[in-house]
Protein backbone atom coordinates (compact mmCIF):
# COMPACT_ATOMS: atom_id res chain seq x y z
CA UNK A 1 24.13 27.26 3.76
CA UNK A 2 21.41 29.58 1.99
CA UNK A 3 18.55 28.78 3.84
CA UNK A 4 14.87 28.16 1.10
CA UNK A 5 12.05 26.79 2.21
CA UNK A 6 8.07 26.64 1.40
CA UNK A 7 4.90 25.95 1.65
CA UNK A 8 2.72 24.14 -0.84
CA UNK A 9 -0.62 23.93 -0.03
CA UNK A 10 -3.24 22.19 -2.75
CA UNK A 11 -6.55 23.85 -3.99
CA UNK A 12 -8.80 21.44 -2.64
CA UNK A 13 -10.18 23.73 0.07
CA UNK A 14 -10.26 26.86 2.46
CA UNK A 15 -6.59 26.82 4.29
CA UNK A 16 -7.30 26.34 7.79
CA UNK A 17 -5.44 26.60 11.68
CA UNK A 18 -3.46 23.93 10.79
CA UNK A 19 -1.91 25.65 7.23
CA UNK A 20 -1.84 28.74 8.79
CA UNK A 21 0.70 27.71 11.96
CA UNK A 22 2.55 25.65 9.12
CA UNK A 23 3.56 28.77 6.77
CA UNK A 24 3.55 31.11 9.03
CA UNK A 25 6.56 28.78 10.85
CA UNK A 26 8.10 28.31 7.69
CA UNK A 27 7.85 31.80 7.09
CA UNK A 28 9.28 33.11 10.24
CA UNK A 29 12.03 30.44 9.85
CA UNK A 30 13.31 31.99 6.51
CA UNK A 31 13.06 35.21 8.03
CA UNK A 32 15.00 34.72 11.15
CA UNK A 33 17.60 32.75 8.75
CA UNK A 34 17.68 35.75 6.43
CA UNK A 35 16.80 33.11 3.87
CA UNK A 36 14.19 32.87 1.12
CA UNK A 37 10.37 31.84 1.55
CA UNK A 38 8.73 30.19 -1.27
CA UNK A 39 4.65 29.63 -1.86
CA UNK A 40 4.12 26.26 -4.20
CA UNK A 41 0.62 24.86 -5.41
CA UNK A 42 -0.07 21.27 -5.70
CA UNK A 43 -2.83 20.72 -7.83
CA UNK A 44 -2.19 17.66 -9.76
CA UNK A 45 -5.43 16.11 -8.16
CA UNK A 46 -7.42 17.60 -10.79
CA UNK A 47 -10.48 16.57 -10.16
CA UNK A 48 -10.69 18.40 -6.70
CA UNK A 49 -8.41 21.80 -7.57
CA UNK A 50 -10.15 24.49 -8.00
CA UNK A 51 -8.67 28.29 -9.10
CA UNK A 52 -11.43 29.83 -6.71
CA UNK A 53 -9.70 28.01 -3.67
CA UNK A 54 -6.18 28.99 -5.20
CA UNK A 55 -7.48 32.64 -5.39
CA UNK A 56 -8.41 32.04 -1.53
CA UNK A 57 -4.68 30.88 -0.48
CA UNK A 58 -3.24 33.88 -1.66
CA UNK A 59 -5.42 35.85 -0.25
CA UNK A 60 -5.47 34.17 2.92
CA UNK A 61 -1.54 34.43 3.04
CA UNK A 62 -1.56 38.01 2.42
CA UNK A 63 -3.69 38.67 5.05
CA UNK A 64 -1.22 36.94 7.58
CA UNK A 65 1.86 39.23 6.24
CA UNK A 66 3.37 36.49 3.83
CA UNK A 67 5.59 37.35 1.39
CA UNK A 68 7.08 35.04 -0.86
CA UNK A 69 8.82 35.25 -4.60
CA UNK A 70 6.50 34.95 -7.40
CA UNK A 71 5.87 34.06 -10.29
CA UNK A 72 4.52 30.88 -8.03
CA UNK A 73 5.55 27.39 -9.35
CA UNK A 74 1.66 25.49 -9.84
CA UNK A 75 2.78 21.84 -10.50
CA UNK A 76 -0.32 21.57 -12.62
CA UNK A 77 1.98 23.24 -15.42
CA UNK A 78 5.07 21.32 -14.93
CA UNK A 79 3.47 17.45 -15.64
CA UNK A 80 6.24 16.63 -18.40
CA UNK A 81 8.93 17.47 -16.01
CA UNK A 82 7.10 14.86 -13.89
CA UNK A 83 6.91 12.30 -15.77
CA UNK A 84 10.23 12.40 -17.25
CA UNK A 85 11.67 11.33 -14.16
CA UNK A 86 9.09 8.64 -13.74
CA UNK A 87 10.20 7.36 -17.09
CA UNK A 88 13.62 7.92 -16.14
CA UNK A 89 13.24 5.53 -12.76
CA UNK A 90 11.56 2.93 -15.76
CA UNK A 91 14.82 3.40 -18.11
CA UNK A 92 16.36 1.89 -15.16
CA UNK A 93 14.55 -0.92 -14.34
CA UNK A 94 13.02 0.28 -11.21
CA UNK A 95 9.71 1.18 -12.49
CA UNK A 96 6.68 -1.65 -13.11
CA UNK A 97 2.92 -1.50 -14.35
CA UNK A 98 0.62 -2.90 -12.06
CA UNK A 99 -2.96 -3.60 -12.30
CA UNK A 100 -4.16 -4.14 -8.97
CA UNK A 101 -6.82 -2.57 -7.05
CA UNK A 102 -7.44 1.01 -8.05
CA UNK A 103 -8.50 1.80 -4.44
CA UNK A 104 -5.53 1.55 -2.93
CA UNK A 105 -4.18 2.74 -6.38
CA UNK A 106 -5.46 6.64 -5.59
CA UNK A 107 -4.74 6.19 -1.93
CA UNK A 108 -1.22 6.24 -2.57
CA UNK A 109 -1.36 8.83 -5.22
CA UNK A 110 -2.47 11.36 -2.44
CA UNK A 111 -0.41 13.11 0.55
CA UNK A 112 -0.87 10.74 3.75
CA UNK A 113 -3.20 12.39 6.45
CA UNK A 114 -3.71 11.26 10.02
CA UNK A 115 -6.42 9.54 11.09
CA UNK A 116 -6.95 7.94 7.02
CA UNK A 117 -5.97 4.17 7.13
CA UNK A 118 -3.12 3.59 5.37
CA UNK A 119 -3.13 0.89 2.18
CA UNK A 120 -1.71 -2.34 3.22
CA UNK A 121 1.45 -2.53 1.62
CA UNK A 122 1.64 -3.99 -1.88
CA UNK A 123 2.38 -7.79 -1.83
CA UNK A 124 4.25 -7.74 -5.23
CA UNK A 125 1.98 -9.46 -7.60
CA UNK A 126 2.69 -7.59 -10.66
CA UNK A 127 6.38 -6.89 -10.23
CA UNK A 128 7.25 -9.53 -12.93
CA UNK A 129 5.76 -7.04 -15.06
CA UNK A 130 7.96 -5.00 -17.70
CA UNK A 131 6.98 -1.69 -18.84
CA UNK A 132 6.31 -3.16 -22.22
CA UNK A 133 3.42 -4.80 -20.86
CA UNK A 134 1.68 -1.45 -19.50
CA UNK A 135 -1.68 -1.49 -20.45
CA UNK A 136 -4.02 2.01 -19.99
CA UNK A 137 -5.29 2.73 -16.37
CA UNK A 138 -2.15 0.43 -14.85
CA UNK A 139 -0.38 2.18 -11.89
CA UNK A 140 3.71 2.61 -12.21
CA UNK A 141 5.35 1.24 -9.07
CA UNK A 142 8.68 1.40 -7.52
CA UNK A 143 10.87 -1.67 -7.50
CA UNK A 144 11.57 -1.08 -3.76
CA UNK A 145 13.87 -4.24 -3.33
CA UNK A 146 15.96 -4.00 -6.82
CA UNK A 147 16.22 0.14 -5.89
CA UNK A 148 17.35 -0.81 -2.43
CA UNK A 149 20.21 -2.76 -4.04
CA UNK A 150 21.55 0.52 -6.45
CA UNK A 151 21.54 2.52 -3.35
CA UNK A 152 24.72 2.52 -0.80
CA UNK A 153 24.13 2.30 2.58
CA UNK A 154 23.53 4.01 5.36
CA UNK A 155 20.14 5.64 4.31
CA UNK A 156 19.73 8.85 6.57
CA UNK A 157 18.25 12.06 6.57
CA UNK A 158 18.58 15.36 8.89
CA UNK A 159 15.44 16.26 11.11
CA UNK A 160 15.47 19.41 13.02
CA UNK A 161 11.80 19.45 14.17
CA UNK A 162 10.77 18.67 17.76
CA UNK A 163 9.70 14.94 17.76
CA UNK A 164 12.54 13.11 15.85
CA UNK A 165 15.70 15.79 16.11
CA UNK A 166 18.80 14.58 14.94
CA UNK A 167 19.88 12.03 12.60
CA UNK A 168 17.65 9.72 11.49
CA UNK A 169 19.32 6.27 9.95
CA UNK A 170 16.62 4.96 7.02
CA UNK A 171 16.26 0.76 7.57
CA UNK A 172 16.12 -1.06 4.38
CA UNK A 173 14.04 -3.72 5.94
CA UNK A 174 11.64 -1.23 7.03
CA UNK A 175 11.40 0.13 3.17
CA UNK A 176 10.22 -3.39 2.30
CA UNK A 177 7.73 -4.27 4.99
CA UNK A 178 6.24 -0.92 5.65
CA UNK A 179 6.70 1.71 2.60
CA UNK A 180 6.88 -1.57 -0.02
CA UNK A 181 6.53 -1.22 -3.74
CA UNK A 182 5.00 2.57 -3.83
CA UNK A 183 2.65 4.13 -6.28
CA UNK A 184 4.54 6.46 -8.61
CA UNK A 185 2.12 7.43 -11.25
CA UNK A 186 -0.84 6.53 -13.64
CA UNK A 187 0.12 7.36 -16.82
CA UNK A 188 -3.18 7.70 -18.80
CA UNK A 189 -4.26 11.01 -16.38
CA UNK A 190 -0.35 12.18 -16.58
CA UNK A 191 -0.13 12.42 -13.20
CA UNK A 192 2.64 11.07 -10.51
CA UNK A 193 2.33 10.92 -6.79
CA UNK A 194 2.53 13.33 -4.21
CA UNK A 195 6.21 12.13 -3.30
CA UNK A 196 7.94 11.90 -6.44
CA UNK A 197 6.36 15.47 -7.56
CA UNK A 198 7.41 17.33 -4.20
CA UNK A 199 11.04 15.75 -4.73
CA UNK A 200 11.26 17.12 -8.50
CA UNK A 201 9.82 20.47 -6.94
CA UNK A 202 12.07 20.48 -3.81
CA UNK A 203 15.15 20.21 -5.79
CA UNK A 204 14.19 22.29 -8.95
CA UNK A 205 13.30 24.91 -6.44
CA UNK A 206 16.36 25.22 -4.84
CA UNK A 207 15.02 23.81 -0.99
CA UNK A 208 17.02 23.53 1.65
CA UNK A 209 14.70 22.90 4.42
CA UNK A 210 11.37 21.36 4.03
CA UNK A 211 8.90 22.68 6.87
CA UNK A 212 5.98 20.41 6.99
CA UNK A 213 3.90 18.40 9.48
CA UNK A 214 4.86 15.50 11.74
CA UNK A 215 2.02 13.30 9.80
CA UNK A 216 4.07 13.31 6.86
CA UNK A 217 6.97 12.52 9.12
CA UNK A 218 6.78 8.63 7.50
CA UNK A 219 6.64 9.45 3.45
CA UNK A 220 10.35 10.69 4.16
CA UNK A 221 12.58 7.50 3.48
CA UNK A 222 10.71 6.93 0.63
CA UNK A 223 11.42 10.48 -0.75
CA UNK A 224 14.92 9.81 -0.05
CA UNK A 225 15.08 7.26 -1.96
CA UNK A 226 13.89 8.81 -4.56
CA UNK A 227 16.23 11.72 -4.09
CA UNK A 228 19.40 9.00 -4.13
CA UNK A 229 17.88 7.46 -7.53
CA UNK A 230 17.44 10.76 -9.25
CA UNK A 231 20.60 12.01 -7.57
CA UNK A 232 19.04 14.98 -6.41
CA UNK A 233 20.37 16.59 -3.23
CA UNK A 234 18.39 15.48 0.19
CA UNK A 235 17.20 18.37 2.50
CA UNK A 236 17.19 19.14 6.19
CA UNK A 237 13.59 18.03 6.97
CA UNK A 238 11.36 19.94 9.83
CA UNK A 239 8.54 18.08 10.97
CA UNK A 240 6.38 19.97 13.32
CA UNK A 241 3.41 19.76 15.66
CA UNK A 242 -0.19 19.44 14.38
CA UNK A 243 -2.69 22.20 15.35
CA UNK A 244 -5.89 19.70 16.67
CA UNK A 245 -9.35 20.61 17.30
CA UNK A 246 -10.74 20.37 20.78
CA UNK A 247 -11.21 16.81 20.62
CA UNK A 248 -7.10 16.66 19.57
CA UNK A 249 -8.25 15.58 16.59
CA UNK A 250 -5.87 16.87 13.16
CA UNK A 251 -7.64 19.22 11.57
CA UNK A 252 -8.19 18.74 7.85
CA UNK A 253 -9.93 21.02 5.24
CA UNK A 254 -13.73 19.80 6.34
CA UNK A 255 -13.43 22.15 9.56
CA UNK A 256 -15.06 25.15 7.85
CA UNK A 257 -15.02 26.41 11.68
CA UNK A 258 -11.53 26.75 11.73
CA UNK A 259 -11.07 27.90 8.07
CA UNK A 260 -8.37 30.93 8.10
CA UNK A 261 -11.26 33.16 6.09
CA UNK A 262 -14.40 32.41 8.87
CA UNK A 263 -11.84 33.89 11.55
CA UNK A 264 -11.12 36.81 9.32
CA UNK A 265 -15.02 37.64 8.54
CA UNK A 266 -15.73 36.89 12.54
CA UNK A 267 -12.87 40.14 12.86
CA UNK A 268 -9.55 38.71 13.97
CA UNK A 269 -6.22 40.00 13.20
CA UNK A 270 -3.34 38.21 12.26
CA UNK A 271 -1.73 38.22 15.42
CA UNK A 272 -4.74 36.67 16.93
CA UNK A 273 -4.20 33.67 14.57
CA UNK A 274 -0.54 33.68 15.73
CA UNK A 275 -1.33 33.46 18.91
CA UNK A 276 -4.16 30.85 18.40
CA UNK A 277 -2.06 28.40 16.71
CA UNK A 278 1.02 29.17 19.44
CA UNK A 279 3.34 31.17 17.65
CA UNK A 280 5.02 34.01 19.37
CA UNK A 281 3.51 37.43 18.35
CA UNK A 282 6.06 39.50 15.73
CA UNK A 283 5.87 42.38 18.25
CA UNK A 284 7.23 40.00 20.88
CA UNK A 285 9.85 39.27 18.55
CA UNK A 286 10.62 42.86 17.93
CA UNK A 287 9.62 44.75 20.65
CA UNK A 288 10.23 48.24 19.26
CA UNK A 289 7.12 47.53 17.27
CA UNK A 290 8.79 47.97 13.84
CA UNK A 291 8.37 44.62 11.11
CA UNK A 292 11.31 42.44 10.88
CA UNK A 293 12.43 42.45 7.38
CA UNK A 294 10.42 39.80 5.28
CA UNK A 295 12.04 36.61 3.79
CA UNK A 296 13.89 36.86 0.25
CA UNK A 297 12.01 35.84 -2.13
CA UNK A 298 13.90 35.94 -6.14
CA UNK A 299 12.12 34.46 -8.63
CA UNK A 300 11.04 31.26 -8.58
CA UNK A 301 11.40 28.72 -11.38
């Protein structure tokens, strides 16, 4: 198998310790497979994206020896694509409008964090609803039960990273009590959720292996469900360790002090950041002292 991976980072802030140990694994990953490394930005959250922090993620990448393909796929730009499959899902009777709390509405539309308390899951009361009876500013939800029942069993997904390695077997029961009747979209912004978008992405792009962290370890079954509804392939999934601060707390974009471009104005190199964030240093890896070829990168879509 042609090993592709990436990492998509949004524009919502300076990359930090904890992006930096998360490409730079991904990166050496692809390299050691002699596979291809791909950079992706998520900036469908609109109202926080901001070119001036994109400019700063390339830049910050670069500096660590990244190399990935270009031109680089900005999801911002691909929104029909989007929402065709979340109209698609509808077609098929899987998709409802919902009115309910707008709250819990954008929680869901974002990429889980840990530490951020988690919606309670949706208790159904608009999934009577048909699409005909969408109003502006209603939320598009899943249909967990009536997909559950189009899919055939078992559920399962590959995980190669070091806290759930192996198999793991996706419970339908655990779908309806815990994930429930997700947010996919709002239609009147033209936006979808974080999940459906990086499953369009992951298969458009070609990726094998997705190389993320372990707190998005639980938005996974409900990803692979979408995959099986859109019959789009499933890939091997590599959750990994979190980079904390000193109090083992996740560290999220707020920590300025441990933003990737304070370390580089204080005068570290990039090995110090591998080292830092545990990684071995690429001399280690080759000791002769000469760079290991970089990842293939062709063009991305």
């Amino acid at each position: 198998m042609t090993f592709v991976t990436r990492f998509a980072p949004s524009p919502t802030g300076p990359l930090h310790l904890g992006h930096a140990y998360s490409a730079l694994l991904a990166h050496d990953m692809a390299r050691d497979a002699q596979g291809t490394f791909l950079l992706r930005i998520e900036d469908t959250d609109t109202s926080r994206a901001r070119m001036a922090w994109e400019e700063q993620i390339y830049d910050d990448l670069r500096w660590l020896g990244l190399i990935w393909a270009t031109p680089v796929l900005r999801q911002s730009e691909h929104l029909a694509r989007y929402n065709s499959a979340l109209m698609q899902l509808a077609a098929d009777g899987l998709v409802y409008p919902c009115s309910c709390r707008r709250s819990d509405i954008r929680a869901a539309l974002s990429a889980p964090q840990e530490g951020v308390t988690t919606p309670p899951v949706y208790p159904g009361i608009c999934r009577h609803r048909e699409m005909s009876s969408r109003k502006p500013g209603d939320a598009l939800r899943l249909n967990m039960a009536r997909a559950i029942t189009r899919l055939d069993a078992p559920l399962s997904f590959e995980e190669t990273g070091p806290l759930h390695k192996g198999s793991e077997v996706i419970d339908p029961d655990t779908l309806l009590h815990l994930t429930g009747d997700a947010v996919l979209g709002r239609k009147e912004i033209e936006t979808v959720s974080y999940v459906l978008a990086a499953v369009i992405d992951d298969a458009g792009q070609g990726i094998t292996h997705v190389i993320r962290g372990a707190d998005l370890f639980d938005t996974t079954p409900l990803q692979v469900v979408l995959q099986r509804l859109l019959d789009l392939p499933t890939p091997i999934y590599h959750h990994h360790r979190l980079i904390r601060d000193d109090a083992g707390k996740r560290l999220a974009k707020r920590d300025d002090a441990r933003a990737i471009a304070k370390y580089r104005a204080d005068g570290a190199t990039p090995e110090d950041i591998r080292a830092m964030v545990g990684l071995p240093s690429l001399f280690e890896k080759n000791p002769r002292g000469v760079r290991r070829t970089a990842p293939r990168g062709p063009t991305a879509p």
